[in-house]
N, C-alpha and C. Protein backbone atom coordinates (compact mmCIF):
# COMPACT_ATOMS: atom_id res chain seq x y z
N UNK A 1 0.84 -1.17 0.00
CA UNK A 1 0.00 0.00 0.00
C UNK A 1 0.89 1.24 0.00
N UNK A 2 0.45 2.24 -1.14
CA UNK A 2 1.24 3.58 -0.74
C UNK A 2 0.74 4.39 0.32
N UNK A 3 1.38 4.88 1.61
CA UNK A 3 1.11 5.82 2.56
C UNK A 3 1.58 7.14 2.23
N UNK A 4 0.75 7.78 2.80
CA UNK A 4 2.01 9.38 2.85
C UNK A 4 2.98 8.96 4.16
N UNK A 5 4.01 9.63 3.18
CA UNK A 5 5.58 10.36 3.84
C UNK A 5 4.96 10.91 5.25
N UNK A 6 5.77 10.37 6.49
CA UNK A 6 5.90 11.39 7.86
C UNK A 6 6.97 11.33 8.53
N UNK A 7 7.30 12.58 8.52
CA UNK A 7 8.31 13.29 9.20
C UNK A 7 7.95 13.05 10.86
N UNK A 8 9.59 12.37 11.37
CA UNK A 8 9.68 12.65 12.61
C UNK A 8 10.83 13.07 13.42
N UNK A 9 10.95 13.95 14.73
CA UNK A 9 12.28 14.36 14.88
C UNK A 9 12.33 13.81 15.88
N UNK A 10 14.11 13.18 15.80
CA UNK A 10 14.67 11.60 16.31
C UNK A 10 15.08 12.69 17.87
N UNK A 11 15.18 12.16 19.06
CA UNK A 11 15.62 12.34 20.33
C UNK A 11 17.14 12.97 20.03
N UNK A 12 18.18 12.32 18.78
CA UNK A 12 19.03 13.53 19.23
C UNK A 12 19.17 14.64 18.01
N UNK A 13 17.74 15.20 17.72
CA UNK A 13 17.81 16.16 16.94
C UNK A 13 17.48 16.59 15.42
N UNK A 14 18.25 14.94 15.04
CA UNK A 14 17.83 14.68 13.57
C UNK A 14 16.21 14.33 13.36
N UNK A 15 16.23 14.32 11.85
CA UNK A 15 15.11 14.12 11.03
C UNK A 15 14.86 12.65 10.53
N UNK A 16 13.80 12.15 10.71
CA UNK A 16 13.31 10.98 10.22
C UNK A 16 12.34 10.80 9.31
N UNK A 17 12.26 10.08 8.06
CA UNK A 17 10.91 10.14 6.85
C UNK A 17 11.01 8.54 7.41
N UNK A 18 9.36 8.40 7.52
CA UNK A 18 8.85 6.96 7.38
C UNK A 18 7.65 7.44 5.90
N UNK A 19 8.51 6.06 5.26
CA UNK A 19 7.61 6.47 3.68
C UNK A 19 8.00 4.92 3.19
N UNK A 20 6.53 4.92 2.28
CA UNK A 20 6.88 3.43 1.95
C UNK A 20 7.86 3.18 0.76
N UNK A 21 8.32 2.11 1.22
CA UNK A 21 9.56 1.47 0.30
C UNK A 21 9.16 1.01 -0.77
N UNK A 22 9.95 1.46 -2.54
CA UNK A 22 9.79 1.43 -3.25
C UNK A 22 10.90 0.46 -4.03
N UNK A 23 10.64 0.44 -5.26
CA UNK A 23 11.75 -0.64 -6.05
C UNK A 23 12.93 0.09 -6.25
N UNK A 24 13.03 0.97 -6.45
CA UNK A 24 14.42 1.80 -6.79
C UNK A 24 15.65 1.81 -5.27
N UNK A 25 14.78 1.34 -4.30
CA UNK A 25 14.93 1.29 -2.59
C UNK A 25 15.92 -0.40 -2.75
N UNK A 26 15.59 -1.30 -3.37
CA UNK A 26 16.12 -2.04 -3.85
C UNK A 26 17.24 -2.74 -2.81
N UNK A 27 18.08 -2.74 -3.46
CA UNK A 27 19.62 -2.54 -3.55
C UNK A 27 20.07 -2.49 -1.55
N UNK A 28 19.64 -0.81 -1.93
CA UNK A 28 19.22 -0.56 -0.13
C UNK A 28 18.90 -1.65 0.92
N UNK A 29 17.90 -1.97 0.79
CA UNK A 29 17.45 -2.74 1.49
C UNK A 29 18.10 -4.15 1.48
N UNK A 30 18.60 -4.73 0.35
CA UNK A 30 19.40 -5.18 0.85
C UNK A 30 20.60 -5.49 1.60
N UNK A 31 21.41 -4.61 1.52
CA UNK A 31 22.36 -4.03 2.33
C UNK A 31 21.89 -4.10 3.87
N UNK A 32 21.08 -3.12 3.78
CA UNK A 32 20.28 -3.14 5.03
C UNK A 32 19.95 -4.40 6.04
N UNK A 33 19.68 -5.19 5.19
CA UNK A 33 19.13 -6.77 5.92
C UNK A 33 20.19 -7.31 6.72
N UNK A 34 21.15 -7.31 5.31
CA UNK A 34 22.31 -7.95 5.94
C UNK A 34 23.09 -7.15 7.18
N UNK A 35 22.87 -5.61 7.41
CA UNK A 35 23.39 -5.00 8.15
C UNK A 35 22.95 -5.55 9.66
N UNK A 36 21.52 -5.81 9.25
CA UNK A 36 20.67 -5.42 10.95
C UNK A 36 20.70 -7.14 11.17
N UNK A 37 20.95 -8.53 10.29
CA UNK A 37 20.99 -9.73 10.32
C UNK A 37 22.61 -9.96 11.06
N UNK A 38 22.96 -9.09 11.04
CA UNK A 38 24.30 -9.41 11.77
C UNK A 38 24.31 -8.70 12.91
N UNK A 39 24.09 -7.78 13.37
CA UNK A 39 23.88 -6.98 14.27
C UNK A 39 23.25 -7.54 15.62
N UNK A 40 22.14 -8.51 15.47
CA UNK A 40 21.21 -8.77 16.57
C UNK A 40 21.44 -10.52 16.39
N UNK A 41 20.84 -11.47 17.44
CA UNK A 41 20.72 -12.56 16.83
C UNK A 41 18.91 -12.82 17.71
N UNK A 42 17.92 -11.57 17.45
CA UNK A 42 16.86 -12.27 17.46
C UNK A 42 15.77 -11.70 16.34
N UNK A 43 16.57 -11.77 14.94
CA UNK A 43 15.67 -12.05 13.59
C UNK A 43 16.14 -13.06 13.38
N UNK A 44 15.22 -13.37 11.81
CA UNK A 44 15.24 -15.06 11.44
C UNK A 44 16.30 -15.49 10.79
N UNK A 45 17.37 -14.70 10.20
CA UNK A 45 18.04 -15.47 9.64
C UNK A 45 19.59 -14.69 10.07
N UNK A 46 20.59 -15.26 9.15
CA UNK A 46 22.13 -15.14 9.77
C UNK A 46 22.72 -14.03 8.74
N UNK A 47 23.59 -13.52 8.68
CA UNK A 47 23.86 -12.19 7.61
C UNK A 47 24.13 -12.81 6.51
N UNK A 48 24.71 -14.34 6.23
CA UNK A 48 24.76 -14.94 4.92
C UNK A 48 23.72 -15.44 4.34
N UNK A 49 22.63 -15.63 4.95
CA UNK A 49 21.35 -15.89 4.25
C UNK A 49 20.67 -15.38 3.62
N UNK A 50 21.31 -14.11 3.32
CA UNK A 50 20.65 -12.73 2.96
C UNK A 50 20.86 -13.20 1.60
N UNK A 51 20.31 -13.36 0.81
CA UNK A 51 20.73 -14.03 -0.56
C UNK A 51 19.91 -13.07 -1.68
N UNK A 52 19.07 -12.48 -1.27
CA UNK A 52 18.25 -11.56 -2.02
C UNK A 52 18.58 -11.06 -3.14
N UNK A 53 17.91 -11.35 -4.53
CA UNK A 53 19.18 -10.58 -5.69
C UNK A 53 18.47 -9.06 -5.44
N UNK A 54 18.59 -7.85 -6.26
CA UNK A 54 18.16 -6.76 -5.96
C UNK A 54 16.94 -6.90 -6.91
N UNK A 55 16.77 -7.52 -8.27
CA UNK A 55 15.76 -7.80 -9.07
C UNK A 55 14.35 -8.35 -7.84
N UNK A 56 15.02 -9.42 -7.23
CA UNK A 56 13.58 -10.27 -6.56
C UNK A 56 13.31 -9.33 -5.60
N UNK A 57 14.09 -8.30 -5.27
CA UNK A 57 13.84 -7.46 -3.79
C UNK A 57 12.78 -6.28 -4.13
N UNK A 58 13.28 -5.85 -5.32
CA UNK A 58 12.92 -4.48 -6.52
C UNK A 58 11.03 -4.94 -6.62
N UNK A 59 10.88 -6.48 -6.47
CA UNK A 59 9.85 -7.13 -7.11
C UNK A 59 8.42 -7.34 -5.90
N UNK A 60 9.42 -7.58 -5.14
CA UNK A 60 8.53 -7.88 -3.70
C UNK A 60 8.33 -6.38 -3.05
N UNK A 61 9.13 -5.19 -3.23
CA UNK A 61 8.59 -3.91 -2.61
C UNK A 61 7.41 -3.61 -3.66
N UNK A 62 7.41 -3.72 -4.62
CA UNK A 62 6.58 -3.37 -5.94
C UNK A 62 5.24 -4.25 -5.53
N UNK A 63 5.15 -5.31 -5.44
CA UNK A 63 4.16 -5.86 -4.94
C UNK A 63 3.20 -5.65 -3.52
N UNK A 64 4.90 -5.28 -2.25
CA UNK A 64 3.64 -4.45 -1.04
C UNK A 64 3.25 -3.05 -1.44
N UNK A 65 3.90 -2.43 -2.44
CA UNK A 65 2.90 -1.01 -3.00
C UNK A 65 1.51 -1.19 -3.76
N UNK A 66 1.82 -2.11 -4.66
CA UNK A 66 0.20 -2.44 -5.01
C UNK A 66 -1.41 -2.86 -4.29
N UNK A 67 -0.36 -3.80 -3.20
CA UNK A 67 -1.30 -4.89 -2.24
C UNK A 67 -2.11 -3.51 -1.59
N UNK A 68 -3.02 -3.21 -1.50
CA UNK A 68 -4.01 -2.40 -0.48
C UNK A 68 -3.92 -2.86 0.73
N UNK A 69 -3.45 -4.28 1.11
CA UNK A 69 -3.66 -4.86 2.84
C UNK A 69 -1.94 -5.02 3.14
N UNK A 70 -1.14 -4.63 2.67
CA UNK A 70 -0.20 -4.43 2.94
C UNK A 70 0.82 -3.39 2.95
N UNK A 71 2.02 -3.43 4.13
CA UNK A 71 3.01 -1.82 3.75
C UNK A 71 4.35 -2.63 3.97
N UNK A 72 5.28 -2.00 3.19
CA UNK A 72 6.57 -2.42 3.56
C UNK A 72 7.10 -0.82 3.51
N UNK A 73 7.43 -0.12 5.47
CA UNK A 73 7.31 0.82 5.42
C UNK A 73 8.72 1.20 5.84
N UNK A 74 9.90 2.08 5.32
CA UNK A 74 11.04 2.38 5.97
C UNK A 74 11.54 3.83 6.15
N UNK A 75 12.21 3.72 7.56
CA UNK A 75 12.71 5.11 7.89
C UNK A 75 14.01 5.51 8.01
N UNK A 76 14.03 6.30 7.39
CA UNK A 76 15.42 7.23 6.53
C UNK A 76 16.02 8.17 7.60
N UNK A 77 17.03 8.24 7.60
CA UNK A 77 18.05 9.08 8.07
C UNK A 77 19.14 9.52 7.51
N UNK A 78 18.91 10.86 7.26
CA UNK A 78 20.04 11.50 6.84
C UNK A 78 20.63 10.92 4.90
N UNK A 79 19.43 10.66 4.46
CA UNK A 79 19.40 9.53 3.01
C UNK A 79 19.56 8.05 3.45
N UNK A 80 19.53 7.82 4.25
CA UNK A 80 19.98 6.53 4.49
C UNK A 80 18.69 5.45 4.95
N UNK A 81 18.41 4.27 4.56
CA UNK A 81 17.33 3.48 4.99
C UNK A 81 18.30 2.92 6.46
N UNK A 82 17.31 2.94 7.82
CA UNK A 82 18.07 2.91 8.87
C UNK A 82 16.82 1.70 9.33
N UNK A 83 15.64 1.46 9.01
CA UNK A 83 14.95 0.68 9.81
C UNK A 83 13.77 0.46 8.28
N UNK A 84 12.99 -0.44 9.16
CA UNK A 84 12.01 -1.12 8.26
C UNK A 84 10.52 -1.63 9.17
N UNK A 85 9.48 -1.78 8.49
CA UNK A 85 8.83 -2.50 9.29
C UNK A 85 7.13 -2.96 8.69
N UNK A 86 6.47 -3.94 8.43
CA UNK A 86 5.62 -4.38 7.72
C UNK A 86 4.90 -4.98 7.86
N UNK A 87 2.97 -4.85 7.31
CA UNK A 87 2.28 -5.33 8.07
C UNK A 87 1.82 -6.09 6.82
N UNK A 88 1.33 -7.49 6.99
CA UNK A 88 1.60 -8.69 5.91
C UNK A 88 0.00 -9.35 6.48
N UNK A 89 -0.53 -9.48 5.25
CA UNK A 89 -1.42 -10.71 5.23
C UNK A 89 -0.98 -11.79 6.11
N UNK A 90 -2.39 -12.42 6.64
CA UNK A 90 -2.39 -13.73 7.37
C UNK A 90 -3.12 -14.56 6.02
N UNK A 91 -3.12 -14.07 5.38
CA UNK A 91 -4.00 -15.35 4.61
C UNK A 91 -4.87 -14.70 3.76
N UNK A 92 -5.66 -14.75 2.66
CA UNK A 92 -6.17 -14.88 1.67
C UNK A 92 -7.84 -15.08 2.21
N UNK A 93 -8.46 -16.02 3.40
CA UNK A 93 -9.39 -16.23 3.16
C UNK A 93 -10.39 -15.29 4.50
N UNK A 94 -11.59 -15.70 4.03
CA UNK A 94 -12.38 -14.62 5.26
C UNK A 94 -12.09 -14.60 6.55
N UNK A 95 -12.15 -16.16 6.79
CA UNK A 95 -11.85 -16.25 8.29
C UNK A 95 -10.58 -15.73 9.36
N UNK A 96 -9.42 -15.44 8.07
CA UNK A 96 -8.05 -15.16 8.61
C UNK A 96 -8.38 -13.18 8.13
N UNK A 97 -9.56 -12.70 7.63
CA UNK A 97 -8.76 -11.54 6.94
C UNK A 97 -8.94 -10.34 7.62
N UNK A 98 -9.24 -10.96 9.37
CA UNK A 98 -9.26 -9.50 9.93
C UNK A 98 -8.00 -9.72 10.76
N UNK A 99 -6.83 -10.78 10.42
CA UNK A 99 -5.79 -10.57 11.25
C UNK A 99 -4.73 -10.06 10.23
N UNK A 100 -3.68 -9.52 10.68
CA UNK A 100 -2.10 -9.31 9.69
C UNK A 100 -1.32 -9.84 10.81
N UNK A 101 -0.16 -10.20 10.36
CA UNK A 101 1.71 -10.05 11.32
C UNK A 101 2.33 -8.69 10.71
N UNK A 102 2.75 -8.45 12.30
CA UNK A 102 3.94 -7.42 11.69
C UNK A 102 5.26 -7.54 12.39
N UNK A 103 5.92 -7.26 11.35
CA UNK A 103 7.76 -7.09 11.87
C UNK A 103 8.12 -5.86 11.73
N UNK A 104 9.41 -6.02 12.36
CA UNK A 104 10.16 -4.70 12.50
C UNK A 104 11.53 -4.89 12.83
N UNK A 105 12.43 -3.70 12.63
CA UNK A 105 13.36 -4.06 12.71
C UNK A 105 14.57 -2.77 12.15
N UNK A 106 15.36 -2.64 12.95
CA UNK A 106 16.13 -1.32 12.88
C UNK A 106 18.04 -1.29 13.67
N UNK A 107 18.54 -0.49 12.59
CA UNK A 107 20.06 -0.80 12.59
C UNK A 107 20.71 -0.51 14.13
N UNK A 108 21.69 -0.70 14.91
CA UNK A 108 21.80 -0.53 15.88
C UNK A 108 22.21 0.87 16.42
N UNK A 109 22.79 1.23 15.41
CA UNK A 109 23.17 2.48 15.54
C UNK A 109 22.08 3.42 15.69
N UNK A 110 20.76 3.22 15.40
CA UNK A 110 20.11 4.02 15.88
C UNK A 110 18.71 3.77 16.65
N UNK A 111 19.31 2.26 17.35
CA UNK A 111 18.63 2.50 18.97
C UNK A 111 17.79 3.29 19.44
N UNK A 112 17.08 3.11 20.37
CA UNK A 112 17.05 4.19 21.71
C UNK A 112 16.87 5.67 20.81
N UNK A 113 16.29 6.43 19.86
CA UNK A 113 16.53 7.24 18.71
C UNK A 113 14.76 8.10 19.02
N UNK A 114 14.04 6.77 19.30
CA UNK A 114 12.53 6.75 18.91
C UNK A 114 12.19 6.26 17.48
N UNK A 115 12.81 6.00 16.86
CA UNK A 115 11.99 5.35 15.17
C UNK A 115 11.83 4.39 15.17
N UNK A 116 11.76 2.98 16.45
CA UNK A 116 11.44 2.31 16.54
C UNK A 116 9.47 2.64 16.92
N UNK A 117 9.61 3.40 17.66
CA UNK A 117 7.82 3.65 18.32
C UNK A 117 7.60 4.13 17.20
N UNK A 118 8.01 5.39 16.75
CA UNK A 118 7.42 5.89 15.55
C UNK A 118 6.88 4.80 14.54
N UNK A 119 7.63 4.09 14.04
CA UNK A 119 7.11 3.01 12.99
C UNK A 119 5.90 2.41 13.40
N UNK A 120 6.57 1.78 14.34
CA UNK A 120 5.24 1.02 15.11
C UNK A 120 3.94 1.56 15.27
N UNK A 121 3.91 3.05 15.92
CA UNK A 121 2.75 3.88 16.03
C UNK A 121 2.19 4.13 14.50
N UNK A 122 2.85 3.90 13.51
CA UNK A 122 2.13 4.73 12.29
C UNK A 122 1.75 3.69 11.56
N UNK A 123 2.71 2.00 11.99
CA UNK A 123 2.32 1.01 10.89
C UNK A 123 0.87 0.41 11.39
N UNK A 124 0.79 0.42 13.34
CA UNK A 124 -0.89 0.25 13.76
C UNK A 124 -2.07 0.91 13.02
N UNK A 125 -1.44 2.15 12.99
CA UNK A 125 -2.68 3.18 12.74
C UNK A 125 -2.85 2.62 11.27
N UNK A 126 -2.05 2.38 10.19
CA UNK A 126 -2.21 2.20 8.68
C UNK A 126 -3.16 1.02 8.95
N UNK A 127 -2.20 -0.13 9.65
CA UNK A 127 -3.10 -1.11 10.13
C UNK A 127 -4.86 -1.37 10.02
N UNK A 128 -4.75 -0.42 11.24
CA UNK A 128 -6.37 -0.39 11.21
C UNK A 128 -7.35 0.34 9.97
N UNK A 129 -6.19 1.21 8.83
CA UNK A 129 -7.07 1.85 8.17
C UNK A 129 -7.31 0.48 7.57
N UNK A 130 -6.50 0.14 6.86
CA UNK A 130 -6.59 -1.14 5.79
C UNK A 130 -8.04 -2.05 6.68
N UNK A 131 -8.23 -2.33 7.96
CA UNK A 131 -9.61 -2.88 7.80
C UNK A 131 -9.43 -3.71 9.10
N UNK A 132 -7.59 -4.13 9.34
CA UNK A 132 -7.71 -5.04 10.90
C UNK A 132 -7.84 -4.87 12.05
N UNK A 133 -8.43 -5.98 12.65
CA UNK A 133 -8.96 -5.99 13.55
C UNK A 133 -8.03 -6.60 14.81
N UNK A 134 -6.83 -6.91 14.23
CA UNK A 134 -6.08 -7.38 15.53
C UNK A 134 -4.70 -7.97 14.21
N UNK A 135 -3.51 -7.71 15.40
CA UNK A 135 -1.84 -7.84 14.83
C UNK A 135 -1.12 -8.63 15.53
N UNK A 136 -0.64 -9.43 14.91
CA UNK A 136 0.73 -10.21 15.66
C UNK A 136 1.64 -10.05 14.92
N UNK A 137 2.36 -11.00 16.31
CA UNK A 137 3.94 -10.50 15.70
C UNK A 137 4.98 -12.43 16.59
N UNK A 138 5.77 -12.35 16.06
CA UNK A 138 6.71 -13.34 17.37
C UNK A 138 7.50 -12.41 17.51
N UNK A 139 8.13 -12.69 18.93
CA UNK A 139 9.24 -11.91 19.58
C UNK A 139 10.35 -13.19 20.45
N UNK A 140 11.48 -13.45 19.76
CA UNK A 140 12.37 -14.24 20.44
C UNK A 140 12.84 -13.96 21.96
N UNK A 141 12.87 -15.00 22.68
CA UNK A 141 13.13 -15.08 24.26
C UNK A 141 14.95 -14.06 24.38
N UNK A 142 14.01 -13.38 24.95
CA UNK A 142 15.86 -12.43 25.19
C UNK A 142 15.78 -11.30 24.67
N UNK A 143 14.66 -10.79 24.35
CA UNK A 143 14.78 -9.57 23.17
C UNK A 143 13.59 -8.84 23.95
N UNK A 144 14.44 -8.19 25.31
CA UNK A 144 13.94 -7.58 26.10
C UNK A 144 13.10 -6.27 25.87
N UNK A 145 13.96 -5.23 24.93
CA UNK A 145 13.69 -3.82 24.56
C UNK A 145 12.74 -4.43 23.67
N UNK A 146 12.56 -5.61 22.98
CA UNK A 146 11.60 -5.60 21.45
C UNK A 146 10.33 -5.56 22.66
N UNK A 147 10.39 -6.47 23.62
CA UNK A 147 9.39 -6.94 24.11
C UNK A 147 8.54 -6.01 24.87
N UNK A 148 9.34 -5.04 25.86
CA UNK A 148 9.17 -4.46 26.24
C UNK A 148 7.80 -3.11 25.52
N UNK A 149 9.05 -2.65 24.19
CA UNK A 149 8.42 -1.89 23.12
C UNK A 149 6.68 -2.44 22.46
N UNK A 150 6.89 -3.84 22.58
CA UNK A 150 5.55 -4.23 21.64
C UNK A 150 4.67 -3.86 23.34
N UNK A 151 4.91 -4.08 24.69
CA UNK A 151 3.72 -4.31 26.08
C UNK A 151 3.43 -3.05 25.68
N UNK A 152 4.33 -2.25 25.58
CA UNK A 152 4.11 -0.60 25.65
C UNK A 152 2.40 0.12 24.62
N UNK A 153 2.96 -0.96 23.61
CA UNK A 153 1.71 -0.81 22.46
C UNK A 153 0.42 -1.18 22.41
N UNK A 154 0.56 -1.90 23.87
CA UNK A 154 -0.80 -3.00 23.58
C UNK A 154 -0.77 -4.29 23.68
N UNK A 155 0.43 -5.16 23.35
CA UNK A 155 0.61 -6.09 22.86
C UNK A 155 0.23 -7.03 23.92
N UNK A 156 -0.16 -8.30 23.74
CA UNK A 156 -0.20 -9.15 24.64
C UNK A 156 0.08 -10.52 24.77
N UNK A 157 1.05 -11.39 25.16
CA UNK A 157 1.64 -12.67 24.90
C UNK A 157 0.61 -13.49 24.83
N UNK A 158 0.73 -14.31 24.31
CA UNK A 158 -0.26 -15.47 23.92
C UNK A 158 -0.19 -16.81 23.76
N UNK A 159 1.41 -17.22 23.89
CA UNK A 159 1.40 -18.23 23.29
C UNK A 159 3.42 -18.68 23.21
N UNK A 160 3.50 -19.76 23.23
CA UNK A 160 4.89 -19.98 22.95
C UNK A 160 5.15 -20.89 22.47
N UNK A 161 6.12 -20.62 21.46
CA UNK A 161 6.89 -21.96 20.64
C UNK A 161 8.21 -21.90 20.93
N UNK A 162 7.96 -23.29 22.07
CA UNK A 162 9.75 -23.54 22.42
C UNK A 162 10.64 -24.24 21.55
N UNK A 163 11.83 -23.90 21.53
CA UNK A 163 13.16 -24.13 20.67
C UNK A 163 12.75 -23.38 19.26
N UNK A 164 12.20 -22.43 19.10
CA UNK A 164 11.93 -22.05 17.77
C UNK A 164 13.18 -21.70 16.76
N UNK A 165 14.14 -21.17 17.07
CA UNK A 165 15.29 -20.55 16.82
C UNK A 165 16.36 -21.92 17.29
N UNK A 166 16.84 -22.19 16.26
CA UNK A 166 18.55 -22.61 16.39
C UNK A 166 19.34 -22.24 15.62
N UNK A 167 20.86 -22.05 16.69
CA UNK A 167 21.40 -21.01 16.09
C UNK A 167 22.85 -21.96 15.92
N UNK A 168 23.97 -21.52 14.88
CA UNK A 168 24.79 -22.08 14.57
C UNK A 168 25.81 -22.94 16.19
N UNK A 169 25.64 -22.64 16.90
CA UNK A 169 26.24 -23.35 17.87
C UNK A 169 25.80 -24.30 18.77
N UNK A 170 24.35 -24.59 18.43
CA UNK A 170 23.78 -25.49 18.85
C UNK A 170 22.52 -25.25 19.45
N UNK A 171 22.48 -23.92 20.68
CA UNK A 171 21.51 -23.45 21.35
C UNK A 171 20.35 -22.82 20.43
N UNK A 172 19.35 -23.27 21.04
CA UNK A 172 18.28 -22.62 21.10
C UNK A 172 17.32 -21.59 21.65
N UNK A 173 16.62 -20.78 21.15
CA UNK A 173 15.57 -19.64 21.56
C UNK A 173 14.37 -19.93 21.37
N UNK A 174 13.30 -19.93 22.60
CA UNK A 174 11.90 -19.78 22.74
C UNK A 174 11.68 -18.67 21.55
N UNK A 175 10.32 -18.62 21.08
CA UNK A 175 9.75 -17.63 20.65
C UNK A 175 8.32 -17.46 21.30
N UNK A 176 8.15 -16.08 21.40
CA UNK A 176 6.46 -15.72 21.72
C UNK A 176 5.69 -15.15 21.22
N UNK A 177 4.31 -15.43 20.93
CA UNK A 177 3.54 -15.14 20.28
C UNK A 177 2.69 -13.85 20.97
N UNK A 178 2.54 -12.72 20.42
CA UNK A 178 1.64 -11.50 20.69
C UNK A 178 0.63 -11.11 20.07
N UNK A 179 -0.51 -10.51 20.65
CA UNK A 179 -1.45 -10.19 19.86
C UNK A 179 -1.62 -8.76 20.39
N UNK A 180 -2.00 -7.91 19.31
CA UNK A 180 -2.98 -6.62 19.93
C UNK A 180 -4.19 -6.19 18.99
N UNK A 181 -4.70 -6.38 19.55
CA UNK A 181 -6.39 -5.85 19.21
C UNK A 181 -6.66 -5.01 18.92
N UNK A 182 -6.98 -4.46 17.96
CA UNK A 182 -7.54 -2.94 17.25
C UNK A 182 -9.05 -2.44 17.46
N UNK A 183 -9.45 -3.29 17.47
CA UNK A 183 -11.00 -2.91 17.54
C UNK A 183 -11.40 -3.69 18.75
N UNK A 184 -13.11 -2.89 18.91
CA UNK A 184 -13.18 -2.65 20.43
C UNK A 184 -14.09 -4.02 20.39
């Protein structure tokens, strides 16, 4: 879905555009993946998995601009794509089509900034325009600030899938399931 562009000003001063990501964004975003896939170890995959050519990437932003029930929405700093975050179909049929998932996800360097809430606050609100009625998300065991950030919103645990995550050294991570409710 295309949104309008919003401007927000980051805690130390700077300027932030959350605007949806386009094909020419490409390239970017890949980079990007691999930046924030190495950075943390509670997204899904490892910084070499990032395999994305820029054609299939160019293809899949082009597709959440068309989709009306979807955003693939990112925020810029200073020209730079610094975070991401997207609210995705559960499914195709009636019974699933008042839920979405959403992710998120942002470089380390700009932490603690606020464009983490910001996203979040603007991808709910798109959220509910598009028609849903309630959002999830998983949040891996250990990923205190994510967790923290989603209670802050509403969010509410629901559910757990243990050992969800294994990671190259053997150990494993719980994951948890959240919901928040949009409508009354």
């Amino acid at each position: 879905m295309i949104f309008e562009k919003k401007k927000i000003n980051l805690k130390d001063g700077r300027a932030c555009i959350l605007r949806p990501a386009e094909a020419k964004d490409a390239e970017a975003m890949v980079e990007w993946l691999r930046t924030v896939s190495s950075e943390t170890p509670f997204l899904l995959r490892n910084e070499d998995e990032v395999t994305y050519t820029v054609e299939a990437e160019a293809l899949l932003l082009e597709n959440k601009r068309n989709n009306s029930r979807e955003i693939m929405m990112v925020a810029e700093v200073d020209g730079m794509i610094v975070g991401n975050c997207g609210i995705s179909l559960r499914g195709n049929l009636r019974r699933v089509s008042h839920r979405c998932d959403f992710a998120i996800a942002l470089k380390e360097a700009c932490w603690k900034l606020g464009i983490g809430s910001a996203m979040m606050d603007y991808a709910l609100f798109l959220a509910k325009e598009m028609g849903y009625e309630q959002v999830e998300l998983d949040v891996v065991d250990g990923n205190h600030r994510a967790k923290r950030l989603y209670e802050r919103f509403g969010f509410m645990e629901n559910g757990k899938n243990p050992r969800a995550l294994k990671y190259d050294d053997g150990s494993y991570r719980d994951e948890y399931r959240m919901v928040k409710f949009l409508a009354d």
